[in-house]
N, C-alpha and C. Protein backbone atom coordinates (compact mmCIF):
# COMPACT_ATOMS: atom_id res chain seq x y z
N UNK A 1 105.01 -50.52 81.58
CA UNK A 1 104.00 -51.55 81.51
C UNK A 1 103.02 -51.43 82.66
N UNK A 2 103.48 -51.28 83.99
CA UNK A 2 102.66 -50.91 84.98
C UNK A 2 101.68 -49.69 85.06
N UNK A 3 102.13 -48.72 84.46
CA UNK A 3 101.34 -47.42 83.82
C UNK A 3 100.29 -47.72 82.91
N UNK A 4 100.31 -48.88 81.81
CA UNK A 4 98.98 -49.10 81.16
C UNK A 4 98.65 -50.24 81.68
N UNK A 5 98.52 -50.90 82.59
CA UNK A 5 97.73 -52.27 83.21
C UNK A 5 97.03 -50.79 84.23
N UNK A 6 97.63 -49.61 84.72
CA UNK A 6 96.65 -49.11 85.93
C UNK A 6 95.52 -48.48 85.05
N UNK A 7 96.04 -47.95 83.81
CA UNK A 7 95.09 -47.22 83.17
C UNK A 7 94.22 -48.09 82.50
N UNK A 8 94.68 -49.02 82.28
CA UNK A 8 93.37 -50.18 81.61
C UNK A 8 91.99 -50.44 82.61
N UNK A 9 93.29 -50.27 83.88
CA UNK A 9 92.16 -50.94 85.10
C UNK A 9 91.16 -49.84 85.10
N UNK A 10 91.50 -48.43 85.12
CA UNK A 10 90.91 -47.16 85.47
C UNK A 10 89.93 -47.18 84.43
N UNK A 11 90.12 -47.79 83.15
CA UNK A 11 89.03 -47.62 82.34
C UNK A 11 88.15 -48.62 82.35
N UNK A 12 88.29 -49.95 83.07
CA UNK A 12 87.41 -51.10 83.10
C UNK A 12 86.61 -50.77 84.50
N UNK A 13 86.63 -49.84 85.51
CA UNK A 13 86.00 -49.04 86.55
C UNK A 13 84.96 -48.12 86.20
N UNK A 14 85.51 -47.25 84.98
CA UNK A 14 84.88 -46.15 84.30
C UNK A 14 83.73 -47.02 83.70
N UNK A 15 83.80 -47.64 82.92
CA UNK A 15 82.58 -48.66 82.21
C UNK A 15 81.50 -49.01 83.10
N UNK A 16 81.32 -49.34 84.50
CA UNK A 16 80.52 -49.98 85.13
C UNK A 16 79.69 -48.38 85.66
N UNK A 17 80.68 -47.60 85.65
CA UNK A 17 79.72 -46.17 86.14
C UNK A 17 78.96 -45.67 85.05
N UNK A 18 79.88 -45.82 83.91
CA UNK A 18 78.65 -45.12 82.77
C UNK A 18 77.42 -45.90 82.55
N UNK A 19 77.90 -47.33 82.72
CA UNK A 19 76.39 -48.04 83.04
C UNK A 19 75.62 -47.96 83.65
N UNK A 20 75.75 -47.73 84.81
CA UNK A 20 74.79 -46.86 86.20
C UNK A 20 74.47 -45.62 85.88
N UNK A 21 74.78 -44.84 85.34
CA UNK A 21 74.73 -43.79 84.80
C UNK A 21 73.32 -43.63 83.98
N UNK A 22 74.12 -44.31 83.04
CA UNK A 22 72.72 -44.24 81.95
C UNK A 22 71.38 -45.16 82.55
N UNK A 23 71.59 -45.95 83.23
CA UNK A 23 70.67 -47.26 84.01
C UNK A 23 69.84 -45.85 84.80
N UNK A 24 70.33 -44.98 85.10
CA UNK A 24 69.35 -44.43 86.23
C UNK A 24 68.89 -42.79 85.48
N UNK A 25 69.35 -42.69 84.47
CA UNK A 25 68.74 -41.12 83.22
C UNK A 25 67.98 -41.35 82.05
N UNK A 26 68.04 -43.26 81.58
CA UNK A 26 66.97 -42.95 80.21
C UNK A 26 65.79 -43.63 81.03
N UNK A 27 65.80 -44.19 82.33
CA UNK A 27 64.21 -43.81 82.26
C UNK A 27 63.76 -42.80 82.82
N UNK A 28 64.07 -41.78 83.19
CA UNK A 28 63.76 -40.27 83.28
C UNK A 28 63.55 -39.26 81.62
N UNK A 29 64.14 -39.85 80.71
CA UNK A 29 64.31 -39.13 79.50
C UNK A 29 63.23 -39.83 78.80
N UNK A 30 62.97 -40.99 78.91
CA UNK A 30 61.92 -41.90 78.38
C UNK A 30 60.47 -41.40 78.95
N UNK A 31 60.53 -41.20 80.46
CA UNK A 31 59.12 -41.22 81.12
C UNK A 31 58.83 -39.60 80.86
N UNK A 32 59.51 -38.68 80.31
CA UNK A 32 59.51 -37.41 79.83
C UNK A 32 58.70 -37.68 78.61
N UNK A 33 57.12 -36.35 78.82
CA UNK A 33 56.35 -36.37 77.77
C UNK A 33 56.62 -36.10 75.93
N UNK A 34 56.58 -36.96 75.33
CA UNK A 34 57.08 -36.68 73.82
C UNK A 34 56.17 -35.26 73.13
N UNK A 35 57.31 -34.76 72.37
CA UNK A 35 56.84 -33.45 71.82
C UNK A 35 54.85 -33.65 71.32
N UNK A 36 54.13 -33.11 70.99
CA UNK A 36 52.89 -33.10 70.70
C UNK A 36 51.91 -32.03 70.98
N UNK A 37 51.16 -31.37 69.68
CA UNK A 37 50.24 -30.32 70.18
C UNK A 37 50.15 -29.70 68.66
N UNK A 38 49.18 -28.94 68.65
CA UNK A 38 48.33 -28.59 67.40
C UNK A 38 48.79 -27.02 67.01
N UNK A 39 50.09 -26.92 65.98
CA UNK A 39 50.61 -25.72 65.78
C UNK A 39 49.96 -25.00 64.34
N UNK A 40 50.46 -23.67 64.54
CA UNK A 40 49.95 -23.14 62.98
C UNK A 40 51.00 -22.27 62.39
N UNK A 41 51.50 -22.13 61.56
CA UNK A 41 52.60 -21.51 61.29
C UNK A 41 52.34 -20.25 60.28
N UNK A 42 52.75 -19.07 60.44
CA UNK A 42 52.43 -18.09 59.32
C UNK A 42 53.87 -17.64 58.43
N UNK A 43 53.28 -18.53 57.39
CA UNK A 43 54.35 -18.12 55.88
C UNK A 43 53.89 -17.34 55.54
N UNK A 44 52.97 -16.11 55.69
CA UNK A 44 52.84 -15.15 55.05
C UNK A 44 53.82 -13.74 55.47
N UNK A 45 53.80 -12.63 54.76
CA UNK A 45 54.45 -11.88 55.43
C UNK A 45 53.81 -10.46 56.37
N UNK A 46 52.49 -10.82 56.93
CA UNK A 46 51.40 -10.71 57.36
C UNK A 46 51.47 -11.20 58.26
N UNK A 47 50.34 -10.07 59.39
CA UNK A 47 49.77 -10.25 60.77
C UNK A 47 48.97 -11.18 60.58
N UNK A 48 48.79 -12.97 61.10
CA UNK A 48 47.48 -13.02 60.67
C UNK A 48 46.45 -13.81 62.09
N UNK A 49 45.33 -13.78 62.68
CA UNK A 49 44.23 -13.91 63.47
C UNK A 49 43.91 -15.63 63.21
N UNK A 50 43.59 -16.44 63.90
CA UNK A 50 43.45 -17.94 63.99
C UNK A 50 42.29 -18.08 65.01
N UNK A 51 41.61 -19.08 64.62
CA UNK A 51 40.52 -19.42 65.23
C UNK A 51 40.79 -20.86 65.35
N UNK A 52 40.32 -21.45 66.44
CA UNK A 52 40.18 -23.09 66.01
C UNK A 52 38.98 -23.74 66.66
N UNK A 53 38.32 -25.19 66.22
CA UNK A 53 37.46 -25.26 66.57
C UNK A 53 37.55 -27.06 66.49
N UNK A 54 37.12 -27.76 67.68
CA UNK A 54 37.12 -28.96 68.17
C UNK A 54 36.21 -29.56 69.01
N UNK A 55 36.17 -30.55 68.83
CA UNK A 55 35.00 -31.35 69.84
C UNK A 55 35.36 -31.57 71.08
N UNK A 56 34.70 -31.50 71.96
CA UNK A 56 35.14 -31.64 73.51
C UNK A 56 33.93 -32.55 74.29
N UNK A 57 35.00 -33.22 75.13
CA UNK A 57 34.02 -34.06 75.40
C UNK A 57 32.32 -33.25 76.19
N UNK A 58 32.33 -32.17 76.36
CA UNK A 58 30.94 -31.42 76.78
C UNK A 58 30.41 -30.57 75.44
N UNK A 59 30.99 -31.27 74.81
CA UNK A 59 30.62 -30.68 73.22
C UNK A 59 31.62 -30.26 72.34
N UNK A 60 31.13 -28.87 70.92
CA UNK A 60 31.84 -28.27 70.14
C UNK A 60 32.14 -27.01 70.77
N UNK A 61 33.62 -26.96 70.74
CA UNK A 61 34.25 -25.50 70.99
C UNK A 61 34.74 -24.82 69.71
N UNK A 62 34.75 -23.70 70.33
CA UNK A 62 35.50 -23.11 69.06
C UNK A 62 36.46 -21.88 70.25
N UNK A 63 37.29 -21.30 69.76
CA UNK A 63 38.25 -20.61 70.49
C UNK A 63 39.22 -19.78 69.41
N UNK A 64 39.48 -18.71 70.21
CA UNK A 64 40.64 -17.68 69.22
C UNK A 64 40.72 -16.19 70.11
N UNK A 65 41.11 -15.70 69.54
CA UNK A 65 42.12 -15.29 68.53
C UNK A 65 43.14 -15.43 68.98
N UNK A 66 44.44 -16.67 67.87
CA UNK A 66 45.29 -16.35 68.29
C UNK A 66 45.97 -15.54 67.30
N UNK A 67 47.29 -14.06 67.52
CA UNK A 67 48.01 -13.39 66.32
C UNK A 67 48.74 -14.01 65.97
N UNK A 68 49.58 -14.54 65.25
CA UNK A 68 50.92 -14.82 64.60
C UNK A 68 51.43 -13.87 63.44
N UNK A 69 52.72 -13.74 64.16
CA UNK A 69 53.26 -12.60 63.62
C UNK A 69 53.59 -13.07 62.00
N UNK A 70 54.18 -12.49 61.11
CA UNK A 70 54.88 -13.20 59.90
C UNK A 70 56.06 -13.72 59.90
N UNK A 71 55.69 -15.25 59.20
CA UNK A 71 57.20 -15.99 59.35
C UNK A 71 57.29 -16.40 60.91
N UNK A 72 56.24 -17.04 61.64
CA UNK A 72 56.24 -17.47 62.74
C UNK A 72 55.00 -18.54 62.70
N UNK A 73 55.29 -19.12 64.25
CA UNK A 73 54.39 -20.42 64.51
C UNK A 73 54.43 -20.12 66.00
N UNK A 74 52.63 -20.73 66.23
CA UNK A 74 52.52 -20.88 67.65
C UNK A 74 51.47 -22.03 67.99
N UNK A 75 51.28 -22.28 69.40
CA UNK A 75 50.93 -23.71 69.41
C UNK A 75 49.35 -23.13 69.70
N UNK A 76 48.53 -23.59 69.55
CA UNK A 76 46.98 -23.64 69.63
C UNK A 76 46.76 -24.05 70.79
N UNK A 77 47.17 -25.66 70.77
CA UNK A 77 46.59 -26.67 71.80
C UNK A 77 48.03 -27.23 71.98
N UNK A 78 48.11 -27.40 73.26
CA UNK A 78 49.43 -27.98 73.81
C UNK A 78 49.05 -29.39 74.27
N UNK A 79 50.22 -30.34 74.32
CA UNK A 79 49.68 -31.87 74.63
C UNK A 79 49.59 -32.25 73.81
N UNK A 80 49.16 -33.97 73.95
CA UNK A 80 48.81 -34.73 73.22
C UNK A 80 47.38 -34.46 72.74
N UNK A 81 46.94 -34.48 70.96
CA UNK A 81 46.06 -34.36 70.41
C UNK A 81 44.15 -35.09 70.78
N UNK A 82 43.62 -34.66 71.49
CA UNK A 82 42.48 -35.63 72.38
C UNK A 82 41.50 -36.02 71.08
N UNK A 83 41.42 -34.81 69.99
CA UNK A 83 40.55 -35.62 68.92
C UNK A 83 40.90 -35.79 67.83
N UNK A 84 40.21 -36.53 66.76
CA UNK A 84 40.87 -36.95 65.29
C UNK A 84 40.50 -35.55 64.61
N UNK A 85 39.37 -34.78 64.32
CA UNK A 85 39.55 -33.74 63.47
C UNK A 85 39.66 -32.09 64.54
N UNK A 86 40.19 -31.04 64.09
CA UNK A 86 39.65 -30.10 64.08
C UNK A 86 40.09 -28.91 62.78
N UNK A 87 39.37 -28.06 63.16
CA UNK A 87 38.59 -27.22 62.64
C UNK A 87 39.43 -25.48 62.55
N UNK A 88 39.60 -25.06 61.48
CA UNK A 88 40.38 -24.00 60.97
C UNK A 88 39.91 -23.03 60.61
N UNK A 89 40.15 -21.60 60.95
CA UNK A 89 39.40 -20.35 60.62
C UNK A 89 40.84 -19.24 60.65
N UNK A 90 41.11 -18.57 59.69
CA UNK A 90 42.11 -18.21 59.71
C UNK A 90 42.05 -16.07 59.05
N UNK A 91 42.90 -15.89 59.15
CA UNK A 91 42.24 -14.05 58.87
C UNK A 91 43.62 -13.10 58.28
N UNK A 92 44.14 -12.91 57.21
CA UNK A 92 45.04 -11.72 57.39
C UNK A 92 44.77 -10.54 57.75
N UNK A 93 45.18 -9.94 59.09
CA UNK A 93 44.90 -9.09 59.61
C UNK A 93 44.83 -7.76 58.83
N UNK A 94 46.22 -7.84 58.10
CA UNK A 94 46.70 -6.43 56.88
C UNK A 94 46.05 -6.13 55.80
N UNK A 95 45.77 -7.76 54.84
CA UNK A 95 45.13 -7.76 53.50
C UNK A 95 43.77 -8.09 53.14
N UNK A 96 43.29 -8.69 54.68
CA UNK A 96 41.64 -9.20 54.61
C UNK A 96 41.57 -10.54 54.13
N UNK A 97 42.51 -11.20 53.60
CA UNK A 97 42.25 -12.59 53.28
C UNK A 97 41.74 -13.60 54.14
N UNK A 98 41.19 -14.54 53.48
CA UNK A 98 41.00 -15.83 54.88
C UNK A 98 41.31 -17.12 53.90
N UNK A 99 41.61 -17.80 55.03
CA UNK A 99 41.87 -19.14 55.41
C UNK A 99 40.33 -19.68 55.23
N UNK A 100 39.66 -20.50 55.08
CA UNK A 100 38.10 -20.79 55.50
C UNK A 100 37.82 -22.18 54.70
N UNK A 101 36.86 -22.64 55.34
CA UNK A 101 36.10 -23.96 54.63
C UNK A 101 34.61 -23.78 54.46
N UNK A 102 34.50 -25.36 54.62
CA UNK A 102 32.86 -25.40 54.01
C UNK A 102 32.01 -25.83 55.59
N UNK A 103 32.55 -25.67 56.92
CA UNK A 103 32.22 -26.08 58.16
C UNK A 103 31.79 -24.78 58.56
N UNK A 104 30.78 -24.42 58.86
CA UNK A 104 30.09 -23.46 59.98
C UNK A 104 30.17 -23.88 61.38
N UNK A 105 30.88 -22.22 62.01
CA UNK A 105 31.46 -22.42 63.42
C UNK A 105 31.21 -21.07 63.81
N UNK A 106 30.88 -20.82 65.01
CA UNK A 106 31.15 -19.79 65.72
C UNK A 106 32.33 -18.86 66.03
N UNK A 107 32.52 -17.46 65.68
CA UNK A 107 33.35 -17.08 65.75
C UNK A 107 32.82 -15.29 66.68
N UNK A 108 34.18 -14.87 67.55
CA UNK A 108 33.49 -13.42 68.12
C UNK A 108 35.05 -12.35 67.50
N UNK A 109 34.53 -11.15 67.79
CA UNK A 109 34.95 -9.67 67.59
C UNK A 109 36.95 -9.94 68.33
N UNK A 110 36.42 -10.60 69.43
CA UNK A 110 37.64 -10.43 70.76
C UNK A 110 37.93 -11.60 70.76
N UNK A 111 38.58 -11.82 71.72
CA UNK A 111 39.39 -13.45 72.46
C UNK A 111 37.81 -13.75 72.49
N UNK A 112 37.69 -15.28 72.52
CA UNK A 112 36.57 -16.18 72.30
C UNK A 112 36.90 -17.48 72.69
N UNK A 113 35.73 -18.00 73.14
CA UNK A 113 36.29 -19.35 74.04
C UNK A 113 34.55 -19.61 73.74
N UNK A 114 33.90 -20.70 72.67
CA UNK A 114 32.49 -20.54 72.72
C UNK A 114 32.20 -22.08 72.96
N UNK A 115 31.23 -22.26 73.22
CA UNK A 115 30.41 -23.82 73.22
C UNK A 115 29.22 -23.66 72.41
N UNK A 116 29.65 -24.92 71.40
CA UNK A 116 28.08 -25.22 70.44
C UNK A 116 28.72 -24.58 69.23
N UNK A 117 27.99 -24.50 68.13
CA UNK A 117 28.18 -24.24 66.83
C UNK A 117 27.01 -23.55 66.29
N UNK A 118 25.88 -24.08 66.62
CA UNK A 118 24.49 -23.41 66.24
C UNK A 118 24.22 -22.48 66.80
N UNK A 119 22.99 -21.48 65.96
CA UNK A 119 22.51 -20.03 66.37
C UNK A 119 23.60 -18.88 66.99
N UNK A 120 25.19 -18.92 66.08
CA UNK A 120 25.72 -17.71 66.46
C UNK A 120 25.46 -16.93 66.34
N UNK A 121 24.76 -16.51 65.56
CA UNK A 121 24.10 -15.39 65.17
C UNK A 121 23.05 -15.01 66.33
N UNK A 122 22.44 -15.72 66.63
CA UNK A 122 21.25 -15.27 67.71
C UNK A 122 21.90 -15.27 69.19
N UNK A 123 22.58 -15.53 69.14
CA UNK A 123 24.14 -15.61 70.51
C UNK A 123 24.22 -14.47 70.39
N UNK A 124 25.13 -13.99 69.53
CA UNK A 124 25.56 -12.54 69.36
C UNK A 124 26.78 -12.81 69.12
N UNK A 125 27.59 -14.32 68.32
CA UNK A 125 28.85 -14.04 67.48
C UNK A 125 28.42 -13.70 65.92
N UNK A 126 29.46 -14.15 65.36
CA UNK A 126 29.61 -14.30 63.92
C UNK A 126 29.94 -15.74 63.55
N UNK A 127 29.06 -15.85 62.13
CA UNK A 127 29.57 -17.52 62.10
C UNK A 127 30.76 -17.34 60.94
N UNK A 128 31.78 -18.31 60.85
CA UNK A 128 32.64 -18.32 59.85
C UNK A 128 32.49 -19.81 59.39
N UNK A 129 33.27 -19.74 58.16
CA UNK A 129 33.58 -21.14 57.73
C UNK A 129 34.69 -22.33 57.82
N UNK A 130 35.15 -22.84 58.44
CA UNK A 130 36.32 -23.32 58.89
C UNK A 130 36.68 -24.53 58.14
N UNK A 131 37.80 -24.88 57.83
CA UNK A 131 38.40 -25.88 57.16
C UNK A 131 38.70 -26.98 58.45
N UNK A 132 38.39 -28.27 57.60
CA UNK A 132 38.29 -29.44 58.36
C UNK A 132 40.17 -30.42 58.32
N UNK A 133 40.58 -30.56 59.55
CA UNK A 133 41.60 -31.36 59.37
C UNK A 133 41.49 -32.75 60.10
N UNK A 134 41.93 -33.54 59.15
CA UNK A 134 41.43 -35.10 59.66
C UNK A 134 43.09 -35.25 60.52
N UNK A 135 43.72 -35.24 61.27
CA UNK A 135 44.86 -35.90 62.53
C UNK A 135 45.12 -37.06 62.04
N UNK A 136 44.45 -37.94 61.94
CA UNK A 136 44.40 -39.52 61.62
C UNK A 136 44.83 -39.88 63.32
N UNK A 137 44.16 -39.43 64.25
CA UNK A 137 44.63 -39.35 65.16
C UNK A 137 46.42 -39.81 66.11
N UNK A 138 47.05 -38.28 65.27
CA UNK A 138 48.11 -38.12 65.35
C UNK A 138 48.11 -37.34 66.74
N UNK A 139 49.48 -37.45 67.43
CA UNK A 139 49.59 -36.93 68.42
C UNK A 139 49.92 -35.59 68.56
N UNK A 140 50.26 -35.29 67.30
CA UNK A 140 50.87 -33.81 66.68
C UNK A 140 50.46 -33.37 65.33
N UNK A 141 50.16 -31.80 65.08
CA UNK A 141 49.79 -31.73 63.65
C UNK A 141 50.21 -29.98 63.55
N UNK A 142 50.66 -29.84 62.79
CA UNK A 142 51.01 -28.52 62.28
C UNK A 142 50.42 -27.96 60.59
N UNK A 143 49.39 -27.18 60.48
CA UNK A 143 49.19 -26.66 59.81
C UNK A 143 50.04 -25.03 58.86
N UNK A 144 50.50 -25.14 57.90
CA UNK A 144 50.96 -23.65 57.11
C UNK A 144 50.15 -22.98 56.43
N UNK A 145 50.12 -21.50 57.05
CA UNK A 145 49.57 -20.46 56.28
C UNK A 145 50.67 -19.72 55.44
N UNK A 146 49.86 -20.33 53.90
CA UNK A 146 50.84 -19.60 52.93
C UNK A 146 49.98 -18.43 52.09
N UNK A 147 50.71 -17.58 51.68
CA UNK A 147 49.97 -16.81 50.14
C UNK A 147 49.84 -18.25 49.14
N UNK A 148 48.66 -17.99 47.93
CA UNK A 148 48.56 -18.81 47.31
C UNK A 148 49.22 -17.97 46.26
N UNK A 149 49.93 -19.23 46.04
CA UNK A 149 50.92 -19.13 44.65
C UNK A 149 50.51 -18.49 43.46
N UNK A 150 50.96 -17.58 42.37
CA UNK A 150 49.97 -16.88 41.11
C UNK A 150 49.75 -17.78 40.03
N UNK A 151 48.84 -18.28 39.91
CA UNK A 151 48.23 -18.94 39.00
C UNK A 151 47.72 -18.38 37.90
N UNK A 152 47.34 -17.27 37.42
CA UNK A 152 46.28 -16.47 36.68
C UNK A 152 45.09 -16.68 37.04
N UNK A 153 44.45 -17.71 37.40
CA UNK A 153 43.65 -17.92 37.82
C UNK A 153 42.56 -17.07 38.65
N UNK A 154 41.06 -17.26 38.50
CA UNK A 154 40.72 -16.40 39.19
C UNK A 154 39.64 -16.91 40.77
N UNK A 155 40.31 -18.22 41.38
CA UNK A 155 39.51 -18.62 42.48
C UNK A 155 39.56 -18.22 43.46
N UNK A 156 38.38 -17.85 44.05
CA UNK A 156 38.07 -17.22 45.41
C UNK A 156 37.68 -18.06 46.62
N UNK A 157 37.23 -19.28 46.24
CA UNK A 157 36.89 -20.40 47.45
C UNK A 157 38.32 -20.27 48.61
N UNK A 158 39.30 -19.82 48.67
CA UNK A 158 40.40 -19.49 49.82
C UNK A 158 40.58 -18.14 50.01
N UNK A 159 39.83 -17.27 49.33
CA UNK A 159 40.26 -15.63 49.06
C UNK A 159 42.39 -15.51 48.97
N UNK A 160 42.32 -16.20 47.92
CA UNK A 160 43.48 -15.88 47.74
C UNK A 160 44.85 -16.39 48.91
N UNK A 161 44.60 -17.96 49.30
CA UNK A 161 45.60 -18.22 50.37
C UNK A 161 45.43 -19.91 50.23
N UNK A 162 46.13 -20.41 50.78
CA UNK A 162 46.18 -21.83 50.65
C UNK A 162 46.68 -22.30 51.63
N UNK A 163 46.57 -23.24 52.43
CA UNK A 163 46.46 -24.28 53.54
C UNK A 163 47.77 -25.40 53.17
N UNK A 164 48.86 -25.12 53.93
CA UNK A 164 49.41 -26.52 53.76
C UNK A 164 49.32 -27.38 55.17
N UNK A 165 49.08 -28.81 54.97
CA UNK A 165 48.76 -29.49 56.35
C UNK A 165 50.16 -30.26 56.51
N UNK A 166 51.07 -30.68 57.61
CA UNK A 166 52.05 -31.58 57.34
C UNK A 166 51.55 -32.03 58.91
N UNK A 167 52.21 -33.02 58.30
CA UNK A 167 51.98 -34.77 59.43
C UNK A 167 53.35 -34.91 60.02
N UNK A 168 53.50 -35.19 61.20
CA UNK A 168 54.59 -34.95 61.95
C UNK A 168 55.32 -36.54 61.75
């Protein structure tokens, strides 16, 4: 009987430490930044080239190239999301396909980091067409690059690829 009154006691000791315990680690785990940042994922089985393009507060950027290998994801923009839309330009490196919209953006040859949107051409980039994604100003957003599914069909407005957007 004396053996479980000590061990009762030993465990009514133990209780007040795990409380201190946790009292002094979830607000360290709490004040730790929550996951967030603007990924792109490649479902294809393809090299494929990414561009992206966003408003900043000293204007429109546009920026790239990033590679993603096939059957991989990488982050664009790290952090929390600063605006509600941006802007998508996408490339299979192997098959020539693109990703693209109805948004004209600046795009270059190499790594690119541009300001403004107008007169790429007289700059000395290339302009592309980029697909628009609304955030709903989410703190996180991950876009999928897939092959588009065979339809018989014969539409070219994606050159043959399709955009899935998912909301975190």
């Amino acid at each position: 009987m004396a053996s479980a009154v000590r061990q009762c006691a030993r465990k009514a000791r133990a209780v007040p430490l795990l409380a201190v315990a946790a009292a002094l680690i979830l607000p360290l785990i709490a004040a730790s930044p929550a996951w967030a940042d603007f990924r792109v994922c490649n479902a294809t089985q393809n090299l494929v080239g990414v561009g992206i393009g966003y408003r900043a507060k000293a204007g429109w950027i546009t920026e790239g190239w990033w590679h993603i290998e096939a059957s991989s994801c990488k982050t664009l923009i790290e952090g929390p999301l600063s605006s509600r839309f941006y802007y998508l330009y996408a490339e299979d490196a192997e098959r020539g396909g693109r990703w693209e919209g109805p948004i004209s953006m600046c795009v270059a040859e190499k790594e690119f980091k541009i300001a403004g949107v107008n007169d790429c051409v007289a700059r000395g980039f290339q302009r592309a067409g980029f697909q628009e994604y609304d955030t709903g100003e989410q703190s996180s957003w991950m876009v999928q690059l897939t092959d588009k599914p065979a339809t018989g069909d014969d539409d070219k407005t994606a050159a043959g690829k399709t955009v899935n957007e998912t909301k975190p």
